[in-house]
Structure formats: C-alpha cells, structure tokens
N, C-alpha and C. Protein backbone atom coordinates (compact mmCIF):
# COMPACT_ATOMS: atom_id res chain seq x y z
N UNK A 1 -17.87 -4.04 -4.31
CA UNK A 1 -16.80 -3.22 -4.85
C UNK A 1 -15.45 -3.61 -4.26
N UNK A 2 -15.14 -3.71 -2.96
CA UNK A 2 -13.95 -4.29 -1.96
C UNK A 2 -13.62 -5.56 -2.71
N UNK A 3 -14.52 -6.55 -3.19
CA UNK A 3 -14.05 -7.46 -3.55
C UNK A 3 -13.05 -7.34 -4.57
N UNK A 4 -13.51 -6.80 -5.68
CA UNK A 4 -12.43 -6.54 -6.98
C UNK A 4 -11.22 -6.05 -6.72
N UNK A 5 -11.00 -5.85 -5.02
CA UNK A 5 -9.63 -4.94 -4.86
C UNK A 5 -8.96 -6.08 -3.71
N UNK A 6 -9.27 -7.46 -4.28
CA UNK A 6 -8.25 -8.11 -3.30
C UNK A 6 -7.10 -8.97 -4.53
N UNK A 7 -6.12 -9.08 -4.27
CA UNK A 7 -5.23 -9.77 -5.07
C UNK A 7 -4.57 -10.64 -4.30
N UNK A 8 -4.72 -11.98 -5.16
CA UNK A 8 -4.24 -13.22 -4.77
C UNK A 8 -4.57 -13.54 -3.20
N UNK A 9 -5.50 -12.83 -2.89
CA UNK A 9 -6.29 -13.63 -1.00
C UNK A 9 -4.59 -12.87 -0.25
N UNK A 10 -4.28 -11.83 -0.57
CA UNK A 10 -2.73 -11.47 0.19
C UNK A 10 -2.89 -10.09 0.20
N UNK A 11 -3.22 -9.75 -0.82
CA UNK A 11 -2.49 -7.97 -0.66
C UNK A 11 -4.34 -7.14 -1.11
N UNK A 12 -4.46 -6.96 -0.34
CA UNK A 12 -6.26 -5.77 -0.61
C UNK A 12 -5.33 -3.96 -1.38
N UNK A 13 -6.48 -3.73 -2.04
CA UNK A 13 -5.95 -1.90 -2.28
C UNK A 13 -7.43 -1.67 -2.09
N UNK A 14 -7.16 -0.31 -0.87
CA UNK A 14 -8.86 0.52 -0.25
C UNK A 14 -8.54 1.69 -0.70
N UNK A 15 -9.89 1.98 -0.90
CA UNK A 15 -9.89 3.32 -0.75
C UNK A 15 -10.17 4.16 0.55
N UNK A 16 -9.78 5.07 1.47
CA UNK A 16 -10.70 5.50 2.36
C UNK A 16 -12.28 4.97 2.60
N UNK A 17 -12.33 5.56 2.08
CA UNK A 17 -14.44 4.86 2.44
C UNK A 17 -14.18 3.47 2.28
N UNK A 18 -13.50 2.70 1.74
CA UNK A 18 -13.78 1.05 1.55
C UNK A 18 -13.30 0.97 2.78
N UNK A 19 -12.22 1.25 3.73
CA UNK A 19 -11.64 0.74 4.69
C UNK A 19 -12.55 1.48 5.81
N UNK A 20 -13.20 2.64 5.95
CA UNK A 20 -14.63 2.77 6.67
C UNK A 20 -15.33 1.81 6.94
N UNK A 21 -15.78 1.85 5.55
CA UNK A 21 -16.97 1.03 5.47
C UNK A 21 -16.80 -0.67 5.71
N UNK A 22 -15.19 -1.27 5.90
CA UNK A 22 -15.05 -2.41 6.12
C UNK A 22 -14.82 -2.15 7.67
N UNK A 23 -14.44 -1.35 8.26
CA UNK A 23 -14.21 -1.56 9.31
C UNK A 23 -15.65 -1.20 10.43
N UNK A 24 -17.22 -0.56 9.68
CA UNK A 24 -18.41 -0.56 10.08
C UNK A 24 -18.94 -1.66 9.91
N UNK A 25 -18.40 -2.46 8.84
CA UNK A 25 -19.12 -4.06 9.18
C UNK A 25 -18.66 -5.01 9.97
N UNK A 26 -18.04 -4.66 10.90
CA UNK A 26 -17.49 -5.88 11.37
C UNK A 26 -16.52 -6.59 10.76
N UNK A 27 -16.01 -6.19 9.90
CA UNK A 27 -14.81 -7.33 8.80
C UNK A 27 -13.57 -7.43 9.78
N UNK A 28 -13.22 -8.76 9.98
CA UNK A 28 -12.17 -9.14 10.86
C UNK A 28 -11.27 -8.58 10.22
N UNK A 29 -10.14 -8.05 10.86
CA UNK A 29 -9.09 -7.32 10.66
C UNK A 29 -8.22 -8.13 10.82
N UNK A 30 -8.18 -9.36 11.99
CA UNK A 30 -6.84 -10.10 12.60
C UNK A 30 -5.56 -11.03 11.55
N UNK A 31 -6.37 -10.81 10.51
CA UNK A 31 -5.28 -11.50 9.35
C UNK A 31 -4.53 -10.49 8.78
N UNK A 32 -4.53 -8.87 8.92
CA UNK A 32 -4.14 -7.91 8.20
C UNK A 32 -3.80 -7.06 8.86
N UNK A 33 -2.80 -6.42 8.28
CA UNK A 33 -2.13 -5.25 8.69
C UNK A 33 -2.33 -4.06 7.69
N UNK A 34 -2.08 -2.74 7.95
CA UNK A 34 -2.55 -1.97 6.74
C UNK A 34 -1.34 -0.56 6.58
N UNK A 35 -1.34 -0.74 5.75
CA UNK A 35 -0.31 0.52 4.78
C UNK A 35 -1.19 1.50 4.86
N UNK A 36 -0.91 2.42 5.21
CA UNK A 36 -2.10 3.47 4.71
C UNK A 36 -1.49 4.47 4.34
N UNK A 37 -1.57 5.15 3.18
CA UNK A 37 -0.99 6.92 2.99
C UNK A 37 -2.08 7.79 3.19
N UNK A 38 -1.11 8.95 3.71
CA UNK A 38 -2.16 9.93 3.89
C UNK A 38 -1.33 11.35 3.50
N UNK A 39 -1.88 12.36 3.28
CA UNK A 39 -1.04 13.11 2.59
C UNK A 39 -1.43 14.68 4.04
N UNK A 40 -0.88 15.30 3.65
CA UNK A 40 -0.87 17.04 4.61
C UNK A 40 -2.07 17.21 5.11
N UNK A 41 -3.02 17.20 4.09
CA UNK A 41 -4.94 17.85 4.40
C UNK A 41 -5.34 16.62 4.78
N UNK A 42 -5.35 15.56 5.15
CA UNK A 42 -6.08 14.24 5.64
C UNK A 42 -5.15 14.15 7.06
N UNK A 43 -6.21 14.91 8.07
CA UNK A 43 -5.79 13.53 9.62
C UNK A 43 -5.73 12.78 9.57
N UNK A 44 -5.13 11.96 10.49
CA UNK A 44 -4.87 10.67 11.15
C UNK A 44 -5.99 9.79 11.25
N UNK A 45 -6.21 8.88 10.99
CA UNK A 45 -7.65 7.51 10.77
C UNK A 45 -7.67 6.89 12.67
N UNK A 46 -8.55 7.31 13.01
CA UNK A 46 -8.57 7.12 14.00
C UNK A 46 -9.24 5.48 14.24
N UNK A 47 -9.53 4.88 13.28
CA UNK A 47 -9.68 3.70 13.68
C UNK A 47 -8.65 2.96 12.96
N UNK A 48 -7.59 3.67 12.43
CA UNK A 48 -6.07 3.10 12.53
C UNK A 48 -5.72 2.00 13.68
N UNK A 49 -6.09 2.94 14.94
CA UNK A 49 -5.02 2.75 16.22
C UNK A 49 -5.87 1.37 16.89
N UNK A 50 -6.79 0.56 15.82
CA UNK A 50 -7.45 -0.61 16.23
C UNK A 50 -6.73 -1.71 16.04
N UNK A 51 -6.18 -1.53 14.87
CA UNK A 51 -5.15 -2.40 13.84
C UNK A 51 -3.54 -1.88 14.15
N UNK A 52 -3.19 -2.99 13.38
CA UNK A 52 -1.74 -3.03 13.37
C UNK A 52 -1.31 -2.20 12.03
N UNK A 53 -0.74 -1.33 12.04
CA UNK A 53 -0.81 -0.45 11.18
C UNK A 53 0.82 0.42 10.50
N UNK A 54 0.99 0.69 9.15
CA UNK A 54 2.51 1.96 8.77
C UNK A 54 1.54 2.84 8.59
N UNK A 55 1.78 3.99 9.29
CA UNK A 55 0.67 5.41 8.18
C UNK A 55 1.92 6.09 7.44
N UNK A 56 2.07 6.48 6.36
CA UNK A 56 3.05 6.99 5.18
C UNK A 56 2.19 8.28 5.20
N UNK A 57 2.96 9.27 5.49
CA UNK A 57 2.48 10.76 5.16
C UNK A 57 3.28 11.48 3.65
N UNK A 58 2.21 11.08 2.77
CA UNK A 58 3.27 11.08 1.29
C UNK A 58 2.15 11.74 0.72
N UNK A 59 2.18 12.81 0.00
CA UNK A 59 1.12 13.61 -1.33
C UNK A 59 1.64 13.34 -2.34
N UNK A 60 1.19 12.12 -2.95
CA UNK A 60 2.33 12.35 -4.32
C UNK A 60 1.70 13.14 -5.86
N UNK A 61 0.70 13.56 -5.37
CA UNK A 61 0.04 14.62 -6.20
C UNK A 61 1.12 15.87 -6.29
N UNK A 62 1.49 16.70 -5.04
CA UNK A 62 2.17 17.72 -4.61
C UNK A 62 3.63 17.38 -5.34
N UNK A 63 4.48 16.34 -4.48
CA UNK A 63 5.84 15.32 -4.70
C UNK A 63 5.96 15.03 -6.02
N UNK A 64 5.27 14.79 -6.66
CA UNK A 64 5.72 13.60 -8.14
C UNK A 64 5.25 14.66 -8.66
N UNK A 65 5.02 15.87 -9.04
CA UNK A 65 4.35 17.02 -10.22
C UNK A 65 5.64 17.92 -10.03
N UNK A 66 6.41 18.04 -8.63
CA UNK A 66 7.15 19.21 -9.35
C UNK A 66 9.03 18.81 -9.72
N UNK A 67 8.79 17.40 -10.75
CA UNK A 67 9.71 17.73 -11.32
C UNK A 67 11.46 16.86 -10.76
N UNK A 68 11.04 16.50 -9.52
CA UNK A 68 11.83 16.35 -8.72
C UNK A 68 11.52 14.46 -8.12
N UNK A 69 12.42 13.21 -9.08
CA UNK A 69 12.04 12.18 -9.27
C UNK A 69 12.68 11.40 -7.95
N UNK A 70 14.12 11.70 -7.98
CA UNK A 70 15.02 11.18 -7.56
C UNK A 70 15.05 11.45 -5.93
N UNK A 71 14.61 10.60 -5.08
CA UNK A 71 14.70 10.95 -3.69
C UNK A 71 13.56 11.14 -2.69
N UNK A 72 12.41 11.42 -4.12
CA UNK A 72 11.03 11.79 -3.86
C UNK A 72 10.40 11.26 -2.62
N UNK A 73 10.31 9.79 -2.76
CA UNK A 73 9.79 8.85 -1.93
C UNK A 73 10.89 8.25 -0.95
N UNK A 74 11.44 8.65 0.11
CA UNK A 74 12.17 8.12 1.60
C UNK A 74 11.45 7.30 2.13
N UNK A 75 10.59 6.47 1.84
CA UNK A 75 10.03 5.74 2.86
C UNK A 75 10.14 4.12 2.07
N UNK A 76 10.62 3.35 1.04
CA UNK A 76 11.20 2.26 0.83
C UNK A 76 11.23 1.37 1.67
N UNK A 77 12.33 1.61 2.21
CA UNK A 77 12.91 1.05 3.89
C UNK A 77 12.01 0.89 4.58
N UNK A 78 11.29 1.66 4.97
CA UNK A 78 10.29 1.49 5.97
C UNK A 78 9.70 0.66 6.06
N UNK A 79 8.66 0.89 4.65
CA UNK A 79 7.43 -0.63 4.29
C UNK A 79 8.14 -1.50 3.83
N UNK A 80 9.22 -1.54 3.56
CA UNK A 80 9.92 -2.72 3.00
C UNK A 80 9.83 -3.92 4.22
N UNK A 81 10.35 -3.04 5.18
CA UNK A 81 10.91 -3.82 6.71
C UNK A 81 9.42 -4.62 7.33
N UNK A 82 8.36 -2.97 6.89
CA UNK A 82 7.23 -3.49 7.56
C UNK A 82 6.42 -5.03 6.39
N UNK A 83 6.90 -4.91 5.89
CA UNK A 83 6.18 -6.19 4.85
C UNK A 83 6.77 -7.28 4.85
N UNK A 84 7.96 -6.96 5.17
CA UNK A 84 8.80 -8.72 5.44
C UNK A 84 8.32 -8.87 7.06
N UNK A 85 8.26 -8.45 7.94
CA UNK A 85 7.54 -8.74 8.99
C UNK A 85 6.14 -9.24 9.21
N UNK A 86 5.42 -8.84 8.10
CA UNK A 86 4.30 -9.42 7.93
C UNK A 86 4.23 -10.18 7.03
N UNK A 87 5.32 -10.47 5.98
CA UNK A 87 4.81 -12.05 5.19
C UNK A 87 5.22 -13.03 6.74
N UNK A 88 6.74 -12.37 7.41
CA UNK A 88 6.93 -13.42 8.68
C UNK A 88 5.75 -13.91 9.68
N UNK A 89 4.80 -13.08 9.61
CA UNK A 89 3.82 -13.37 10.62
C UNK A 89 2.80 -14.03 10.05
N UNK A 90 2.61 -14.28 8.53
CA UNK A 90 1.60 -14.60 8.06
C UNK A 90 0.55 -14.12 8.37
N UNK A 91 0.68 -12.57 7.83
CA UNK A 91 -0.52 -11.54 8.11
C UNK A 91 -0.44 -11.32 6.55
N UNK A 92 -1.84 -10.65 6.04
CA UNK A 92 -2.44 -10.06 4.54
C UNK A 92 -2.12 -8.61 5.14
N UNK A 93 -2.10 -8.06 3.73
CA UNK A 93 -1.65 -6.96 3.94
C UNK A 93 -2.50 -5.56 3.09
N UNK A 94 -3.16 -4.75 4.01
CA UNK A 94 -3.81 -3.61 3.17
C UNK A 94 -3.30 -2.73 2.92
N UNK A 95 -3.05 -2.20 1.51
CA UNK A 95 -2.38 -1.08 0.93
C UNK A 95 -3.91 0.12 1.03
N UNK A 96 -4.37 1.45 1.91
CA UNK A 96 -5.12 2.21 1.65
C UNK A 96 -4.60 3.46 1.42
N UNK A 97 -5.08 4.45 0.75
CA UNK A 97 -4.91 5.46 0.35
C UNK A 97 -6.44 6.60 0.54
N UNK A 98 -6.32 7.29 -0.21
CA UNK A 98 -7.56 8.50 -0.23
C UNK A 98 -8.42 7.38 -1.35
N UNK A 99 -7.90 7.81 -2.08
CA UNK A 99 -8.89 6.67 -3.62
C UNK A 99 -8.64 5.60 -3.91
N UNK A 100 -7.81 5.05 -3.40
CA UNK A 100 -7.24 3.14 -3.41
C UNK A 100 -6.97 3.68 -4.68
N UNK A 101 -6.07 4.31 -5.45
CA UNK A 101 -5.84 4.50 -7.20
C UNK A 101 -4.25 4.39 -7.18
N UNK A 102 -3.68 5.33 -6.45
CA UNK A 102 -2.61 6.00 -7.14
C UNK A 102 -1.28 5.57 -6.28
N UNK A 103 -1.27 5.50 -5.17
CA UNK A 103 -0.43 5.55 -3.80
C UNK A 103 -0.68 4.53 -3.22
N UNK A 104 -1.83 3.53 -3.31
CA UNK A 104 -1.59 2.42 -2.41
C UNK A 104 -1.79 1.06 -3.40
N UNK A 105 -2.44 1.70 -4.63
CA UNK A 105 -1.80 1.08 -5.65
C UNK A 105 -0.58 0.73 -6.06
N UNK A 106 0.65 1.54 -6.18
CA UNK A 106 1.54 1.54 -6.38
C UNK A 106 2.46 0.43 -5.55
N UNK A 107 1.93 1.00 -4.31
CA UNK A 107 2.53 -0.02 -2.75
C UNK A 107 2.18 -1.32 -3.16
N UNK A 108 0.81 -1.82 -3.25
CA UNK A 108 0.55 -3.29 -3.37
C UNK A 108 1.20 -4.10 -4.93
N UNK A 109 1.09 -3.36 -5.73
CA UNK A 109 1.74 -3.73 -7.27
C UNK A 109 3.18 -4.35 -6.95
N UNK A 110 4.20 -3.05 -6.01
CA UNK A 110 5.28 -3.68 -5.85
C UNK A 110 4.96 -5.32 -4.97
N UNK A 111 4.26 -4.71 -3.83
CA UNK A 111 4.32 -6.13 -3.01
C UNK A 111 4.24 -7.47 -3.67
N UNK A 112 3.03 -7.15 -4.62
CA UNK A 112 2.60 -8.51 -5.11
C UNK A 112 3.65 -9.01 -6.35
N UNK A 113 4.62 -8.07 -7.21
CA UNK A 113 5.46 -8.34 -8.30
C UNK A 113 6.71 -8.95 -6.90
N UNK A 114 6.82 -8.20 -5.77
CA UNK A 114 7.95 -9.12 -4.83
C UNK A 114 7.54 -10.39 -4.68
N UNK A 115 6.48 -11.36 -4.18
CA UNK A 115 6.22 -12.09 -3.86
C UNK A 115 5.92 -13.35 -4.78
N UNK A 116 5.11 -12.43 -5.85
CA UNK A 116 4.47 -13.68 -6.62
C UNK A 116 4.94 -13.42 -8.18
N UNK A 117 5.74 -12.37 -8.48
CA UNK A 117 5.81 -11.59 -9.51
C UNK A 117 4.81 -11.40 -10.71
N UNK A 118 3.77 -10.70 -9.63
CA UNK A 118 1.84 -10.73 -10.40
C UNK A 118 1.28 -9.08 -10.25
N UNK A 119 2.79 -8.17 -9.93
CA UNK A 119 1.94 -6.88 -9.97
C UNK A 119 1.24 -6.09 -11.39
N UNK A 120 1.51 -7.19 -12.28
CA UNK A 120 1.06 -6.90 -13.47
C UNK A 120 -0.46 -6.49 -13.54
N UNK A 121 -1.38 -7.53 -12.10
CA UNK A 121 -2.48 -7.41 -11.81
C UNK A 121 -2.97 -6.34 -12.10
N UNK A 122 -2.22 -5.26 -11.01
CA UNK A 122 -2.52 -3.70 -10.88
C UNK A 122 -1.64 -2.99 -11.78
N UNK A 123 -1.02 -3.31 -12.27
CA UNK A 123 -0.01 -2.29 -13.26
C UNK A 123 -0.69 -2.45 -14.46
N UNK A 124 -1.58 -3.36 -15.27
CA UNK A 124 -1.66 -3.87 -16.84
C UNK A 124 -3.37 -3.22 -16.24
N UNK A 125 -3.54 -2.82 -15.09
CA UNK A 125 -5.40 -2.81 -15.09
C UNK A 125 -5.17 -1.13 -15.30
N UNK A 126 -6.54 -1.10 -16.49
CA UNK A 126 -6.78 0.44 -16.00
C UNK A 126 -7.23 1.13 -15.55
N UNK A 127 -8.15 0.23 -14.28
CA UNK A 127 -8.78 0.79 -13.05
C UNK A 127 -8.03 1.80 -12.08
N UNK A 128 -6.85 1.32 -12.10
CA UNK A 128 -5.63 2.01 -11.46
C UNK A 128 -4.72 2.90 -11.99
N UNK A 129 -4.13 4.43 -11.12
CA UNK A 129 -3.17 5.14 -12.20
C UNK A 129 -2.49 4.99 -10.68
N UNK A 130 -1.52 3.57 -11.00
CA UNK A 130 -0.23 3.35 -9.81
C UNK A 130 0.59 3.87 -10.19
N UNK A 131 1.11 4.91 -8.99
CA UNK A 131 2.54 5.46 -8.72
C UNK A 131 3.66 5.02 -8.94
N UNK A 132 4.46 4.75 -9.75
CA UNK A 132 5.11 3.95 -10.30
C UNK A 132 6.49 4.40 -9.54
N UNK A 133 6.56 5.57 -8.86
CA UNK A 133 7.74 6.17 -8.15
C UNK A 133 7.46 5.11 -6.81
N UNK A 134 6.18 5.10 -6.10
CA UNK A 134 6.49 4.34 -4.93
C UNK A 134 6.50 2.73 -5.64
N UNK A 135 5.87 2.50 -6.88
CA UNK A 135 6.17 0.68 -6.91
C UNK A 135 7.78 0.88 -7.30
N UNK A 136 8.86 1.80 -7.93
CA UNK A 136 10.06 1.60 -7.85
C UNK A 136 10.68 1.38 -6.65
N UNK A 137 10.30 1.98 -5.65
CA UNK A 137 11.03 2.46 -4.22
C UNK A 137 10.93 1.07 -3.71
N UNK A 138 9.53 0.97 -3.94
CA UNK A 138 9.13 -0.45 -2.47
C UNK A 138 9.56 -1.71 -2.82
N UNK A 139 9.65 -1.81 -4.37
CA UNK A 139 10.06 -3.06 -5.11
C UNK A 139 11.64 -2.90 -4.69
N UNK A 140 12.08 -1.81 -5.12
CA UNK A 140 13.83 -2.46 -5.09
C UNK A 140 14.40 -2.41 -3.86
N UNK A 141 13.57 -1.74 -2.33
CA UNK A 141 13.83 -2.28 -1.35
C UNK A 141 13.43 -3.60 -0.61
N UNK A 142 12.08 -3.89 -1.51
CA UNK A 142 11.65 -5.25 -1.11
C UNK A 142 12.93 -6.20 -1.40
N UNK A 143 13.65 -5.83 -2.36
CA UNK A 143 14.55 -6.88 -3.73
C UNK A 143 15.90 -6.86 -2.68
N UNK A 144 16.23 -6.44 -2.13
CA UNK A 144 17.23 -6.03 -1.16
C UNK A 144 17.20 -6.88 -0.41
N UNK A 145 16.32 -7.47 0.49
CA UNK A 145 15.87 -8.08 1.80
C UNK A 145 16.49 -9.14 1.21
N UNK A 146 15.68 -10.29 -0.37
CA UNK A 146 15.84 -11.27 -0.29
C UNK A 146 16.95 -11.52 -0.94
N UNK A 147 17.97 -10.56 -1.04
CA UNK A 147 19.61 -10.37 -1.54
C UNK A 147 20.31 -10.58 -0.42
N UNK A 148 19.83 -10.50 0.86
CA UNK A 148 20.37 -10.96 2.57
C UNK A 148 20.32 -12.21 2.89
C-alpha cells in the first residue's frame, strides 16, 4: 500500500498507520524528513522525536468548512523554509497526515508541482481529496524562494 504513495523516489504521502507501520519495520528513515499534520484531538507522534521532523498543528476539516479562506493556513513560510533546506541537504521528504488524503496531500502536490511541476500526480488522482488551500499556501511560498 506505502508503495503507491511515493512520488518520483522524492516526496512519500502517509497516512498515520503507514508511517507506524513503516517505522515498526525497520524502514530507514536517514534519507527523509517528515511533514506531519496533526490537528487539536491527535497528540504528538512520539516516534516523531526519532526523525528530523515540521509537526503543523492544522484541522482543516474545522479551518476550511467555516467559510473563512483567506489567511486560513499561516504556516506557508514555515514548510516552505523547511523544504528548501531539505532539497539543500538532499533529504526525501514525507508529507503525513491522519489519512495521507487531504492535508499532506495537499503539502506534497505543492512540493512536487515546485520541483518537478508533476503535482498533477496527486491533484488529477482520485485517490486523494488534496487541500488545495494548503497546495496554494505552500506552492506560492515555495515560488518565492526561487524568485531570491
């Protein structure tokens, strides 16, 4: 199942249990860094603090339903910064979420339309219902960097 969720050998999208269950097998981590959202009712991933890690505390279930588009997502900047640091390091990069669907979908779509302009991958699939508020955010701060 993990397999179908890697794009271009660069950018993975997990779901919770996939990133469990990769991190109970032994799956080397040392090439990757990981995005993870987590929203209000989900603690902290305690085998986060193994890896090199952004945790994004974002519900965009809650956020993106009431109405309110513009401003929604503050965190752009953030993963923006954190993703040009890791194409610099030549690290892969895991976008996880609760369901790998909606929120870390969104994250990797932008990454991969910044890089390779292939988030069509995850945007044209309908395995995925990507957040299209965080692929706006992360894309046009990604788009920023290489405007420097």
């Amino acid at each position: 199942m993990v397999q179908n969720k890697i794009f271009l050998d660069k950018v993975m999208v997990l779901s919770l249990m996939d990133l469990i269950h990769l991190d109970e097998s032994n799956f080397n981590f040392d090439e990757y860094v990981i995005i993870s959202f987590k929203d209000e009712i989900h603690d902290h991933l305690d085998i986060l603090d193994k890896y090199k890690y952004l945790e994004i505390e974002f519900d965009d279930i809650k956020k993106c339903n009431d109405g309110q588009e513009k401003n929604v997502f503050p965190f752009g900047p953030q993963i923006a910064e954190f993703v040009i640091g890791t194409i610099k390091n030549n690290k892969k990069i895991i976008c996880q979420c609760v369901y790998g669907n909606s929120r870390s979908a969104g994250c990797a779509a932008a990454i991969l339309e910044y890089l390779y302009k292939q988030g069509s991958i995850i945007t044209d699939n309908s395995n995925f219902k990507y957040n299209q508020i965080i692929f706006k955010c992360v894309f046009d701060e990604l788009t920023k960097y290489s405007n420097h």
